[in-house]
PDB file of N, CA and C in Angstrom:
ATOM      1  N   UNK A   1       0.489   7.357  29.271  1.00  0.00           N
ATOM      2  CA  UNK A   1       0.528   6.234  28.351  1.00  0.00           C
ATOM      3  C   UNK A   1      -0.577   6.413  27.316  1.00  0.00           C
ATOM      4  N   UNK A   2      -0.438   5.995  25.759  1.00  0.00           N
ATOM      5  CA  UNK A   2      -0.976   6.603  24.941  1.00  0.00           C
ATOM      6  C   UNK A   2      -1.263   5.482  24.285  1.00  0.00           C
ATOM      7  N   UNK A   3      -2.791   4.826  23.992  1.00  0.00           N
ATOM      8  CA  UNK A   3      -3.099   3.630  23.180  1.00  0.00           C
ATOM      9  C   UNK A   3      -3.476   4.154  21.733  1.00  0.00           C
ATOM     10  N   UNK A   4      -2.787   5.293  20.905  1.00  0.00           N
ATOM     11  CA  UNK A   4      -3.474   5.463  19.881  1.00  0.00           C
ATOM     12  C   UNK A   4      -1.951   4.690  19.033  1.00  0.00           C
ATOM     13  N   UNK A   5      -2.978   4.423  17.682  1.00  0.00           N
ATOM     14  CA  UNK A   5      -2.066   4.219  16.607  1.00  0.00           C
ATOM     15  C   UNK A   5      -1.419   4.552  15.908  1.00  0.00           C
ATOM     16  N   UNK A   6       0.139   4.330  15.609  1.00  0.00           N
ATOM     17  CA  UNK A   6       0.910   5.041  14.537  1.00  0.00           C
ATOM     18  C   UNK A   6       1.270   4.286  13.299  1.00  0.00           C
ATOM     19  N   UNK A   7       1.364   3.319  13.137  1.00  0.00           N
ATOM     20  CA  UNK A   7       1.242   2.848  12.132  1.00  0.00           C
ATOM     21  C   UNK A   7       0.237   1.092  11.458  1.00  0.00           C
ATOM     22  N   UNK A   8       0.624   0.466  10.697  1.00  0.00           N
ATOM     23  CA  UNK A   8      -0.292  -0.369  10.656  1.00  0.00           C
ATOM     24  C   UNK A   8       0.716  -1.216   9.655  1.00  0.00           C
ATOM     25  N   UNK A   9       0.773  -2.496   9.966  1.00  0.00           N
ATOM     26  CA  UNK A   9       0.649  -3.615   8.490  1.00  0.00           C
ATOM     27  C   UNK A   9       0.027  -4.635   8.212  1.00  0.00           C
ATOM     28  N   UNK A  10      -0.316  -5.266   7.200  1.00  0.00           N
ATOM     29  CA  UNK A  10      -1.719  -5.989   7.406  1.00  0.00           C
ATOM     30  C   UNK A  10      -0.611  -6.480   6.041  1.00  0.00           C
ATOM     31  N   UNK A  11      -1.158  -8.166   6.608  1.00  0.00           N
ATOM     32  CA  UNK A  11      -0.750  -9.294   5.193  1.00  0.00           C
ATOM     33  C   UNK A  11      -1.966 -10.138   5.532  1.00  0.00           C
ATOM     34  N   UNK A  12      -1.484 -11.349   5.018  1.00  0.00           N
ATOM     35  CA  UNK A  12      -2.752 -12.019   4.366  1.00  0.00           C
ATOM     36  C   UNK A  12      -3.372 -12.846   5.870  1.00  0.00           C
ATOM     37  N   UNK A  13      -2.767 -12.510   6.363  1.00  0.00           N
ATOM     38  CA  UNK A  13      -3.105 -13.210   8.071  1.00  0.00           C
ATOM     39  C   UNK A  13      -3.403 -12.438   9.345  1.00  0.00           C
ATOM     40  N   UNK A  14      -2.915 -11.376   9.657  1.00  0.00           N
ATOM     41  CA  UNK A  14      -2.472 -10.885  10.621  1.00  0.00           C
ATOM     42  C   UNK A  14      -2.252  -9.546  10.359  1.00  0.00           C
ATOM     43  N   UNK A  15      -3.176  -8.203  11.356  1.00  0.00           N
ATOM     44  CA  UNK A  15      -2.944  -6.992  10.496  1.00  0.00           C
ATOM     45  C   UNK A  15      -2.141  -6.491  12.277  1.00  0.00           C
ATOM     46  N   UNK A  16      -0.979  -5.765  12.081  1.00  0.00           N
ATOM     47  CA  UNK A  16      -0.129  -5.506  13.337  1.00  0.00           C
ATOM     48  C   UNK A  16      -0.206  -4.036  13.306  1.00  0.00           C
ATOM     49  N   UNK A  17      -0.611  -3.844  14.708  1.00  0.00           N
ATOM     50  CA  UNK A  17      -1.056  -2.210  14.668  1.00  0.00           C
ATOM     51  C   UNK A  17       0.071  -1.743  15.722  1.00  0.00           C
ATOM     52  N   UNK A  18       1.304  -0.527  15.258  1.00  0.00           N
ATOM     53  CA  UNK A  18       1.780  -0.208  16.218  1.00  0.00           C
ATOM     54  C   UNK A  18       1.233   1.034  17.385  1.00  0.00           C
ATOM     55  N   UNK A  19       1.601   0.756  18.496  1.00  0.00           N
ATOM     56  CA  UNK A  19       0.644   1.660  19.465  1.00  0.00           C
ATOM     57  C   UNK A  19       1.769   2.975  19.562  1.00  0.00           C
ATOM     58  N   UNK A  20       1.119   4.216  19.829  1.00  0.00           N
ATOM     59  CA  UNK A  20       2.144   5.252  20.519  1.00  0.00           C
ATOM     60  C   UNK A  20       3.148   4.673  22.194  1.00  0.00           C
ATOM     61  N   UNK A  21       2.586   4.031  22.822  1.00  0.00           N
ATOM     62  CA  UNK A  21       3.241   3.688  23.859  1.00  0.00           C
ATOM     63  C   UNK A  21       4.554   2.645  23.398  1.00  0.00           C
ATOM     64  N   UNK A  22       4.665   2.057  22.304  1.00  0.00           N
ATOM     65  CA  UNK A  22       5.419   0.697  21.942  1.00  0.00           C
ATOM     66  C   UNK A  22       5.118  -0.273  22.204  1.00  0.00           C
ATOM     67  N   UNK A  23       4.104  -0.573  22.740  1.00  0.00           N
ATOM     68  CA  UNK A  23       3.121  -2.038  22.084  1.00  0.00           C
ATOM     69  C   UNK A  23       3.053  -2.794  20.572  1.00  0.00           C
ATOM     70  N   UNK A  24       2.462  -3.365  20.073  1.00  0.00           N
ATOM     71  CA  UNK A  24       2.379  -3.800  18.875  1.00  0.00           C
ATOM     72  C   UNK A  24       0.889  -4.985  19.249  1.00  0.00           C
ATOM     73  N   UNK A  25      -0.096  -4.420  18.663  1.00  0.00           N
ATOM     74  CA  UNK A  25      -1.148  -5.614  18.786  1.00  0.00           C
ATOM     75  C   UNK A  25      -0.935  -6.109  17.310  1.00  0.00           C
ATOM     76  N   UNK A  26      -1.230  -7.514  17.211  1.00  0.00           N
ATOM     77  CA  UNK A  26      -1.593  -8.768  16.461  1.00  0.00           C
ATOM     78  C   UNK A  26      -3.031  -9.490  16.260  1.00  0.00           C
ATOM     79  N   UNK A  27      -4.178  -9.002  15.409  1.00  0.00           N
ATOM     80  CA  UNK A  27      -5.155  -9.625  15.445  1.00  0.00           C
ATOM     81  C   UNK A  27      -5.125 -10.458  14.238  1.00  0.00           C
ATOM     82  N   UNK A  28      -6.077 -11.162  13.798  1.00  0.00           N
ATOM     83  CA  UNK A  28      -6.568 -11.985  12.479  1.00  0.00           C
ATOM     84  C   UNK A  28      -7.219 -11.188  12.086  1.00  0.00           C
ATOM     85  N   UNK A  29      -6.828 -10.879  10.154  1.00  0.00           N
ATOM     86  CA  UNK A  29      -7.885 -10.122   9.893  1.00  0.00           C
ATOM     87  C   UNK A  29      -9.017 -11.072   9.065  1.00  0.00           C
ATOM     88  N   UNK A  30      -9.291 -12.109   9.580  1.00  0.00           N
ATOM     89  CA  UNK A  30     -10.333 -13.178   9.731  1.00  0.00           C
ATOM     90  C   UNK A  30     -11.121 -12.519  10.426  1.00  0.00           C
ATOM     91  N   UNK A  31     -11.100 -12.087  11.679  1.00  0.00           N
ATOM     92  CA  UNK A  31     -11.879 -10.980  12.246  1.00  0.00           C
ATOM     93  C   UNK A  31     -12.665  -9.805  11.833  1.00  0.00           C
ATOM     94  N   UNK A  32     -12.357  -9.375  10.334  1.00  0.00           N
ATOM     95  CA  UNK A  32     -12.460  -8.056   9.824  1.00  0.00           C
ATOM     96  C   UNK A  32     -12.921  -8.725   8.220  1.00  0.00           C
ATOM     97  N   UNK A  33     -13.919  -9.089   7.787  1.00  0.00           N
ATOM     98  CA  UNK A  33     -14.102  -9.961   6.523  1.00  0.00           C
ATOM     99  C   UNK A  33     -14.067  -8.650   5.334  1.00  0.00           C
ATOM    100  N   UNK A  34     -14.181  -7.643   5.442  1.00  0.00           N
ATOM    101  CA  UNK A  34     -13.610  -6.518   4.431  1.00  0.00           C
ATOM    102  C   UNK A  34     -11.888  -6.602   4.171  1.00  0.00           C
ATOM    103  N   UNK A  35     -11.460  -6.362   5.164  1.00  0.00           N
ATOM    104  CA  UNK A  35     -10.248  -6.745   5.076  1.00  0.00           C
ATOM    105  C   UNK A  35      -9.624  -8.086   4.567  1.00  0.00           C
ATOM    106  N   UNK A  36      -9.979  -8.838   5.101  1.00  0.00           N
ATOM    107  CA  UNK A  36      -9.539 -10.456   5.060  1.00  0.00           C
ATOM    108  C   UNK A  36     -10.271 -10.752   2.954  1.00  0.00           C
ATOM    109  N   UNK A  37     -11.416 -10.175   2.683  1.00  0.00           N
ATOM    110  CA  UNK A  37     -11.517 -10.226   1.597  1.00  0.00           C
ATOM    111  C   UNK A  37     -10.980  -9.542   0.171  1.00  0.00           C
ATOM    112  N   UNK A  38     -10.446  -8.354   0.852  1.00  0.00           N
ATOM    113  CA  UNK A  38     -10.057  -7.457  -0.046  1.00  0.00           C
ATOM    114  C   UNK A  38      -8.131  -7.790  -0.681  1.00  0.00           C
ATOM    115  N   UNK A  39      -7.960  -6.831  -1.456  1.00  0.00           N
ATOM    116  CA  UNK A  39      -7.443  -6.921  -2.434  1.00  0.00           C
ATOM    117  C   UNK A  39      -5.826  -6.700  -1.372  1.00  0.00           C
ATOM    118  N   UNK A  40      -5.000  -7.112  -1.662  1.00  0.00           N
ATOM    119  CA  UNK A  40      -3.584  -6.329  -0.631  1.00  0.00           C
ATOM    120  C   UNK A  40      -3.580  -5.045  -0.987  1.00  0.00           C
ATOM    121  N   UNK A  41      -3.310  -4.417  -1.854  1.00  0.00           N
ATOM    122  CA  UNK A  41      -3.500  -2.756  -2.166  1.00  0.00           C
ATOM    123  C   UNK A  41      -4.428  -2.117  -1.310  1.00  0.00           C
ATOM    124  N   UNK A  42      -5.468  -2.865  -1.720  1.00  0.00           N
ATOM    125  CA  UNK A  42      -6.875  -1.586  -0.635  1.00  0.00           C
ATOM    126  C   UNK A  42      -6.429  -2.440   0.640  1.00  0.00           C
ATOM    127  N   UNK A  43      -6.326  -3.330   1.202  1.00  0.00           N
ATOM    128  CA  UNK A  43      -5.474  -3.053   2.420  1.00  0.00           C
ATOM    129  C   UNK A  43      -4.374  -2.188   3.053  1.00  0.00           C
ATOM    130  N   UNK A  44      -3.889  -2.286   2.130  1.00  0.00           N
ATOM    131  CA  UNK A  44      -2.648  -1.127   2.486  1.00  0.00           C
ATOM    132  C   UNK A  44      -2.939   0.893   2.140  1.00  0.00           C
ATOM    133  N   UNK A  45      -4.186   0.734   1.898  1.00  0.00           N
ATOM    134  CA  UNK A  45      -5.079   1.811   1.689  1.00  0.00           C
ATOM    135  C   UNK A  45      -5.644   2.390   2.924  1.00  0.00           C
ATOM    136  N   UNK A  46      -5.243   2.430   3.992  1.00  0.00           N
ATOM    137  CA  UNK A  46      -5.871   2.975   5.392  1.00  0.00           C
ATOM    138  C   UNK A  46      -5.593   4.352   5.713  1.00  0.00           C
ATOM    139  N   UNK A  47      -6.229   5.065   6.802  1.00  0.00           N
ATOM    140  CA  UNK A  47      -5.876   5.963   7.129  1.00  0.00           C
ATOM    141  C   UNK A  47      -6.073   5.948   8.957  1.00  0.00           C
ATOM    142  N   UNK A  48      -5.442   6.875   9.668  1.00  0.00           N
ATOM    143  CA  UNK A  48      -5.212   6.736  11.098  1.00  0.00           C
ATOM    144  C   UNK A  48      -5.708   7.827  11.670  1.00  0.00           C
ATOM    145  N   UNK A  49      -6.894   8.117  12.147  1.00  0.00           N
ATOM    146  CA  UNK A  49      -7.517   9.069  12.770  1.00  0.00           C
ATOM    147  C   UNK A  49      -6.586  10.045  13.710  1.00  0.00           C
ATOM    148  N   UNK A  50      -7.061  11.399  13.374  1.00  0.00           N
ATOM    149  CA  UNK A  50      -6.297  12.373  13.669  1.00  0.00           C
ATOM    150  C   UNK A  50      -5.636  12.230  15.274  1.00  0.00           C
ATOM    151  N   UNK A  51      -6.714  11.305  16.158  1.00  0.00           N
ATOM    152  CA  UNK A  51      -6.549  11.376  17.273  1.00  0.00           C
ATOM    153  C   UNK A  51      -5.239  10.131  17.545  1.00  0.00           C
ATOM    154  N   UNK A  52      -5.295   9.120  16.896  1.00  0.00           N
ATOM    155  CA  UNK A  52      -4.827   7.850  16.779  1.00  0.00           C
ATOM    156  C   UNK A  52      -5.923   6.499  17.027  1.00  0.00           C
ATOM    157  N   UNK A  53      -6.865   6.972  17.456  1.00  0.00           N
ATOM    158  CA  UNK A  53      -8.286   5.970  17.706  1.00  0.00           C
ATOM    159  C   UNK A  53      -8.720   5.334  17.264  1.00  0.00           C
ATOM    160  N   UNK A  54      -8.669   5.360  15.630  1.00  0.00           N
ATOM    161  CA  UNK A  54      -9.554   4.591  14.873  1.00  0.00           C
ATOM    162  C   UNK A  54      -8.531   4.860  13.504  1.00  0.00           C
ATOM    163  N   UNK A  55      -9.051   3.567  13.290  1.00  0.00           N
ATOM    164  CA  UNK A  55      -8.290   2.605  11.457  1.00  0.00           C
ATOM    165  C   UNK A  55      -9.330   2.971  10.685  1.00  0.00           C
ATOM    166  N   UNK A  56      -9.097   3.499   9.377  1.00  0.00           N
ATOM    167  CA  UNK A  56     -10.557   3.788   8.331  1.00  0.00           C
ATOM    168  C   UNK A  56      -9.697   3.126   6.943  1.00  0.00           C
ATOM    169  N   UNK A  57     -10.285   2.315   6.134  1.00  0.00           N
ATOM    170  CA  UNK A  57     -10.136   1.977   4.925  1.00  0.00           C
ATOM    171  C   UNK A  57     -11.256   2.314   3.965  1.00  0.00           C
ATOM    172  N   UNK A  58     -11.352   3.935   3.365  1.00  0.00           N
ATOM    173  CA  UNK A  58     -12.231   4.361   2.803  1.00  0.00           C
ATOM    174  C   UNK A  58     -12.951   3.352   2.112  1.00  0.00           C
ATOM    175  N   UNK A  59     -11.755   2.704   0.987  1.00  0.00           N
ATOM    176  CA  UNK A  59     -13.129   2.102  -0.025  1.00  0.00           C
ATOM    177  C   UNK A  59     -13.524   0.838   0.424  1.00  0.00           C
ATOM    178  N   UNK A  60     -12.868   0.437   1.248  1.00  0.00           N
ATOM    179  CA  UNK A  60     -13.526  -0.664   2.079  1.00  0.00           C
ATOM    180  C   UNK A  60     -14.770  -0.660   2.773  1.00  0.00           C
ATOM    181  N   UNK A  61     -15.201   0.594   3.201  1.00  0.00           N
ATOM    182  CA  UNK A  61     -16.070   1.403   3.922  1.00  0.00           C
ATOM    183  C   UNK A  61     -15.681   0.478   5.894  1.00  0.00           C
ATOM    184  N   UNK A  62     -14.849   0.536   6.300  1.00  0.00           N
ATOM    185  CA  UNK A  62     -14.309  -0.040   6.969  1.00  0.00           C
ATOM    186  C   UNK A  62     -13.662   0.588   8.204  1.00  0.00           C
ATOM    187  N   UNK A  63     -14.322   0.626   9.500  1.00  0.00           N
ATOM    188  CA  UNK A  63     -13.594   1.428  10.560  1.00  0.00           C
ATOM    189  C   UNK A  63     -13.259  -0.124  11.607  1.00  0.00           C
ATOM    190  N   UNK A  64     -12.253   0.666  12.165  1.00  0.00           N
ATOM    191  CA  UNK A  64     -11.927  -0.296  13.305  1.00  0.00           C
ATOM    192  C   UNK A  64     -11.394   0.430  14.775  1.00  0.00           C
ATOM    193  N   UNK A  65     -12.019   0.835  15.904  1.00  0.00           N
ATOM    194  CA  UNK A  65     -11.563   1.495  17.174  1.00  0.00           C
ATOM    195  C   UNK A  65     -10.096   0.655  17.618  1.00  0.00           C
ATOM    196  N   UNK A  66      -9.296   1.160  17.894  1.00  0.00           N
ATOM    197  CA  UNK A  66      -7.926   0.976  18.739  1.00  0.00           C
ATOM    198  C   UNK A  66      -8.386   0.177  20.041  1.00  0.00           C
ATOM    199  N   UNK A  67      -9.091   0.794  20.595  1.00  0.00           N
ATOM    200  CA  UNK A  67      -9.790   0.078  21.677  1.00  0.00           C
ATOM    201  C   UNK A  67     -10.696  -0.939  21.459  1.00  0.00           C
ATOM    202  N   UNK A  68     -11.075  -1.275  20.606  1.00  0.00           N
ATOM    203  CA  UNK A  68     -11.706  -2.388  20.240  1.00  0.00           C
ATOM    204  C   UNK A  68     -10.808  -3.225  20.163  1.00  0.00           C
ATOM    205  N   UNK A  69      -9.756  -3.112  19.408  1.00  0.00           N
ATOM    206  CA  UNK A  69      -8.903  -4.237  19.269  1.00  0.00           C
ATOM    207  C   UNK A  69      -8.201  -4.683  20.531  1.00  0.00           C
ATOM    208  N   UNK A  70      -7.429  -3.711  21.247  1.00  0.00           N
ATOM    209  CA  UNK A  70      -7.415  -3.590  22.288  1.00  0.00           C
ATOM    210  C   UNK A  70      -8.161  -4.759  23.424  1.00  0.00           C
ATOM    211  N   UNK A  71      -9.551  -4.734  23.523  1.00  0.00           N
ATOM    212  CA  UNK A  71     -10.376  -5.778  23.975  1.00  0.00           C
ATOM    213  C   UNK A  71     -10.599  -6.965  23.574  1.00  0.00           C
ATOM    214  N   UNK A  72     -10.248  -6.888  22.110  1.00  0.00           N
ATOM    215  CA  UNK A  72     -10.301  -8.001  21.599  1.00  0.00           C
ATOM    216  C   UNK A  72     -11.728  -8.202  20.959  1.00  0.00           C
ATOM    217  N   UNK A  73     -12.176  -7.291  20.551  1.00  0.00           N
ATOM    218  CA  UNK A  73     -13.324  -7.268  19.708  1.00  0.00           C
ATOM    219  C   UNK A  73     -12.857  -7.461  18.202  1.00  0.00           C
ATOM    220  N   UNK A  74     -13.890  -8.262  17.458  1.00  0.00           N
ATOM    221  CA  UNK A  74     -14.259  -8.427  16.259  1.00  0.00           C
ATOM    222  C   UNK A  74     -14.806  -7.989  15.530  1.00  0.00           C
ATOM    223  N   UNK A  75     -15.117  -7.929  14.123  1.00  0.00           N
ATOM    224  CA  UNK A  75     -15.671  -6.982  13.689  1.00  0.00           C
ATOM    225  C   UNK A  75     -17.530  -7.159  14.222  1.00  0.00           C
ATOM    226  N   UNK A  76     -18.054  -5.800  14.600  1.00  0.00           N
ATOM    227  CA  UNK A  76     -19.473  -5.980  15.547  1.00  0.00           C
ATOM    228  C   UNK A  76     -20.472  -6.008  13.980  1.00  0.00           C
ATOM    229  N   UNK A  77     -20.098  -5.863  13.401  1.00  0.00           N
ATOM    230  CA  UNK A  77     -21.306  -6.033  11.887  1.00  0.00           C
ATOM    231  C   UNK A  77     -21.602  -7.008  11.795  1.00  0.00           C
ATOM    232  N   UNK A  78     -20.539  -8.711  11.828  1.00  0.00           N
ATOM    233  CA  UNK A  78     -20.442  -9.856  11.252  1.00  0.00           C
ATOM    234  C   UNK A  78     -21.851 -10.302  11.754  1.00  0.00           C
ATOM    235  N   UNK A  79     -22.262 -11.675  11.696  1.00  0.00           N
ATOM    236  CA  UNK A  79     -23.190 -12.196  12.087  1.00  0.00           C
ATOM    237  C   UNK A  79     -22.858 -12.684  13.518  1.00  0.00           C
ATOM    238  N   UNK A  80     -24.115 -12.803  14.144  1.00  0.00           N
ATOM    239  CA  UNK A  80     -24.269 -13.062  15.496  1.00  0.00           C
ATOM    240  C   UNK A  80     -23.931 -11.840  16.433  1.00  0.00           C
ATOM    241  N   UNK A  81     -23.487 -10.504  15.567  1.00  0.00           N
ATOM    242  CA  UNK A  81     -23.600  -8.955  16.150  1.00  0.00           C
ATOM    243  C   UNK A  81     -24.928  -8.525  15.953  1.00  0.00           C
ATOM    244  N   UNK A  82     -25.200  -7.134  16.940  1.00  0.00           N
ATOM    245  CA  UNK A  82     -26.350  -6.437  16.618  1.00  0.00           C
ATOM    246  C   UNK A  82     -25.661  -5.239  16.068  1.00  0.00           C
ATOM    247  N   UNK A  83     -26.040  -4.290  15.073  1.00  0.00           N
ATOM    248  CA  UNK A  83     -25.470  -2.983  14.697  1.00  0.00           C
ATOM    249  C   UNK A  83     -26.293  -2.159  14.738  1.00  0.00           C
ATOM    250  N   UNK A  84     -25.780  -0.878  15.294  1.00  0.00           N
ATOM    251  CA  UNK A  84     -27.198   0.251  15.744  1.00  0.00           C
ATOM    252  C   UNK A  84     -27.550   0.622  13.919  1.00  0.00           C
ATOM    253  N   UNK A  85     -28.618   0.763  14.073  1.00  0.00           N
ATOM    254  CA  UNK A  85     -29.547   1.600  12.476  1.00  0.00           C
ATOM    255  C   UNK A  85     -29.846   2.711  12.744  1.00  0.00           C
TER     256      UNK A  85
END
């Protein structure tokens, strides 16, 4: 069973990540304030790590782990996170 990602869509609410196994996660991208702020175009601007692991929106400067979402993590930058320096 394979939790990486194959594809992605993201609207103004809700970015739906499909899994290799046939899952489909549903988060808020309220969760993700790059996302949730940005433009629909540079949303739809992502790329899917070679492995399937991780979401990157270059000019967003914007990563997101599969497994993070997965757990149900938020973005760890926002406030009330610590981020390694």
């Amino acid at each position: 069973m394979s939790t990486s990602a194959t594809s992605i869509r993201v609207n103004d609410d809700t970015m739906w990540v499909e899994l290799a196994d046939g899952r489909t996660i549903g988060v808020p991208i309220a969760w993700f304030p790059r996302l949730l702020h940005a433009a629909p175009a540079q949303r739809q601007d992502y790329r899917i790590s070679v492995t399937g692991c991780g979401l990157h929106w270059e000019d967003l400067d914007e990563d997101i782990p599969v497994e993070g979402l997965l757990a149900g993590r938020d973005d760890m930058t926002t406030q009330g996170h610590l981020s390694a320096a």
